[in-house]
C-alpha atoms as a PDB file:
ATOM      1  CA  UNK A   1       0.000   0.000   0.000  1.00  0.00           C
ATOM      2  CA  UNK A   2       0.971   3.640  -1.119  1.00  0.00           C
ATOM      3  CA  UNK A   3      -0.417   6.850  -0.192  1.00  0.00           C
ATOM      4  CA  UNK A   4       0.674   9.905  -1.046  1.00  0.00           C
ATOM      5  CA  UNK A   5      -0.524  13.348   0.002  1.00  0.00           C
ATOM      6  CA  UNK A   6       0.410  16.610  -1.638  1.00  0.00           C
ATOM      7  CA  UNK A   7      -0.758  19.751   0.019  1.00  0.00           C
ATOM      8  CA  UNK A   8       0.041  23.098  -2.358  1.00  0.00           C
ATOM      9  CA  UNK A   9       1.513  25.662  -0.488  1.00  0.00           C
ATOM     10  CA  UNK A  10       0.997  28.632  -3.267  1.00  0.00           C
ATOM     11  CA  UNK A  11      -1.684  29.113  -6.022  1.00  0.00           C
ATOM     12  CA  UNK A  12      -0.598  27.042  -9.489  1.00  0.00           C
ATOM     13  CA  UNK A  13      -2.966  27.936 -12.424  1.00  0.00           C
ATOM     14  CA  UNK A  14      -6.018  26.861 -11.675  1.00  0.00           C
ATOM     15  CA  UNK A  15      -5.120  24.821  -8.060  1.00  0.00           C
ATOM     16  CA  UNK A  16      -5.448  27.109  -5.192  1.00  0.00           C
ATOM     17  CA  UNK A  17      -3.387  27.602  -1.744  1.00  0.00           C
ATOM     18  CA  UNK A  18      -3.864  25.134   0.267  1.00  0.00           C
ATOM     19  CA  UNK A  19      -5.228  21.971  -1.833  1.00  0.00           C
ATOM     20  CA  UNK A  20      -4.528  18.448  -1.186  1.00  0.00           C
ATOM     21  CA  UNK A  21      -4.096  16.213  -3.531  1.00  0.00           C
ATOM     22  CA  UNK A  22      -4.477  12.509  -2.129  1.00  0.00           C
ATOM     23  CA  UNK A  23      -3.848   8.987  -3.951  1.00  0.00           C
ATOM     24  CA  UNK A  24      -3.787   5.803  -2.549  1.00  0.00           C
ATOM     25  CA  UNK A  25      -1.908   2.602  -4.710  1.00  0.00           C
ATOM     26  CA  UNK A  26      -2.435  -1.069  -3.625  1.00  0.00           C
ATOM     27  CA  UNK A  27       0.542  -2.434  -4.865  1.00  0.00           C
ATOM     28  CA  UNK A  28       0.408  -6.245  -5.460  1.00  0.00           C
ATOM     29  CA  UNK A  29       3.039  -8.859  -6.517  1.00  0.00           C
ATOM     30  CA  UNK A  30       2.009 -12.410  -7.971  1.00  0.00           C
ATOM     31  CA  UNK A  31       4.485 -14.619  -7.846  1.00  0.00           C
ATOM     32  CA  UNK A  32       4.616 -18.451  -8.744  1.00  0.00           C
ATOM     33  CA  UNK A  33       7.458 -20.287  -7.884  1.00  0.00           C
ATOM     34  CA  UNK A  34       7.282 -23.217 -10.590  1.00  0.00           C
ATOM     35  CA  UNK A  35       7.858 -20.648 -13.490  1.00  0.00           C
ATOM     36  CA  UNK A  36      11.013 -20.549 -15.189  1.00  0.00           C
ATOM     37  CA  UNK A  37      12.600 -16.525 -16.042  1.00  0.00           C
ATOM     38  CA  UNK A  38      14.060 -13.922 -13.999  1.00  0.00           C
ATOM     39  CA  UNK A  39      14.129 -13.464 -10.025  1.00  0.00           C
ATOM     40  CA  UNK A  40      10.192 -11.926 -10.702  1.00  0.00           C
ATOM     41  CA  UNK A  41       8.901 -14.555 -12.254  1.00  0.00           C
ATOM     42  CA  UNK A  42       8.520 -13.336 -15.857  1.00  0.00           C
ATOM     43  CA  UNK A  43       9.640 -14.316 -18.631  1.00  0.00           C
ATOM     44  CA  UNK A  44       9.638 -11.627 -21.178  1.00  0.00           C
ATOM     45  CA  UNK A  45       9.752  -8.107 -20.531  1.00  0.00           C
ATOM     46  CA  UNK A  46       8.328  -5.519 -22.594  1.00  0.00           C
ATOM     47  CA  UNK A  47       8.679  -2.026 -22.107  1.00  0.00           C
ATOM     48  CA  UNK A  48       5.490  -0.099 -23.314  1.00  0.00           C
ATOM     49  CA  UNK A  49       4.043   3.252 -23.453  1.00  0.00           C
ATOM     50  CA  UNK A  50       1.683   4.097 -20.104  1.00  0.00           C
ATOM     51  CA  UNK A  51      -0.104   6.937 -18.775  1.00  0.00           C
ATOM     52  CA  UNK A  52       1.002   7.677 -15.373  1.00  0.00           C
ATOM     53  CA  UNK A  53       0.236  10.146 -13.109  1.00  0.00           C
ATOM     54  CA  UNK A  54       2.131  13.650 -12.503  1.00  0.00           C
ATOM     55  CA  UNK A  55       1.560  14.085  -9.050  1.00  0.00           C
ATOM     56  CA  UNK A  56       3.254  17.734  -9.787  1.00  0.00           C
ATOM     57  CA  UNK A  57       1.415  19.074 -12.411  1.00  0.00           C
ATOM     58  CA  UNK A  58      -1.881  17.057 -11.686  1.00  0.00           C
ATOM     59  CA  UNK A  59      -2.207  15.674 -15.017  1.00  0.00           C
ATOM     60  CA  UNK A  60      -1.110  12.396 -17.181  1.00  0.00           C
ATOM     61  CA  UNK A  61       2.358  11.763 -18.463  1.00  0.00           C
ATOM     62  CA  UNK A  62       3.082   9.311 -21.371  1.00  0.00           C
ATOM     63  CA  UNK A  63       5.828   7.394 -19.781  1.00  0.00           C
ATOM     64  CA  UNK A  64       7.803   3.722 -20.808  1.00  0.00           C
ATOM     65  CA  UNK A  65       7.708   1.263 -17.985  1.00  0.00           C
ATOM     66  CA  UNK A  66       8.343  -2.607 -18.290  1.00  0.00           C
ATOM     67  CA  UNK A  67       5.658  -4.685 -18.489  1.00  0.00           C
ATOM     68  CA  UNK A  68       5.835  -8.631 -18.068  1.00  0.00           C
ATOM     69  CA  UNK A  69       4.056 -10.890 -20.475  1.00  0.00           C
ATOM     70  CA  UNK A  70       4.115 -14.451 -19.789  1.00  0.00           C
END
């Protein structure tokens, strides 16, 4: 589990003093020992194109992560 809270401390475009931003991420693993690959578990990594995001700017960022595909 991951939360993150980001209070602004000045005015930025359209988010006013004093906002708080909050987001909560269950993060989850799945592993199964009886598959053959890397220390994960997968066996091919792919990086691909994902929208993340920007806990700065409060928008969406196009980013590459790696992805497994069994």
């Amino acid at each position: 589990m991951l939360d993150i809270k980001l209070k602004y401390l000045t005015t930025q475009e359209n988010i006013t003093a004093g906002s708080i931003v909050s987001t909560h991420f269950d993060l989850s693993r799945v592993s199964d020992a009886s598959q053959t690959g890397n220390t994960n578990g997968c066996r091919t990594i792919v990086w691909e194109n994902r929208n993340v995001f920007n806990l700065y700017s409060g928008g969406v960022d196009l980013i590459r992560v790696p992805v497994c595909h069994n």
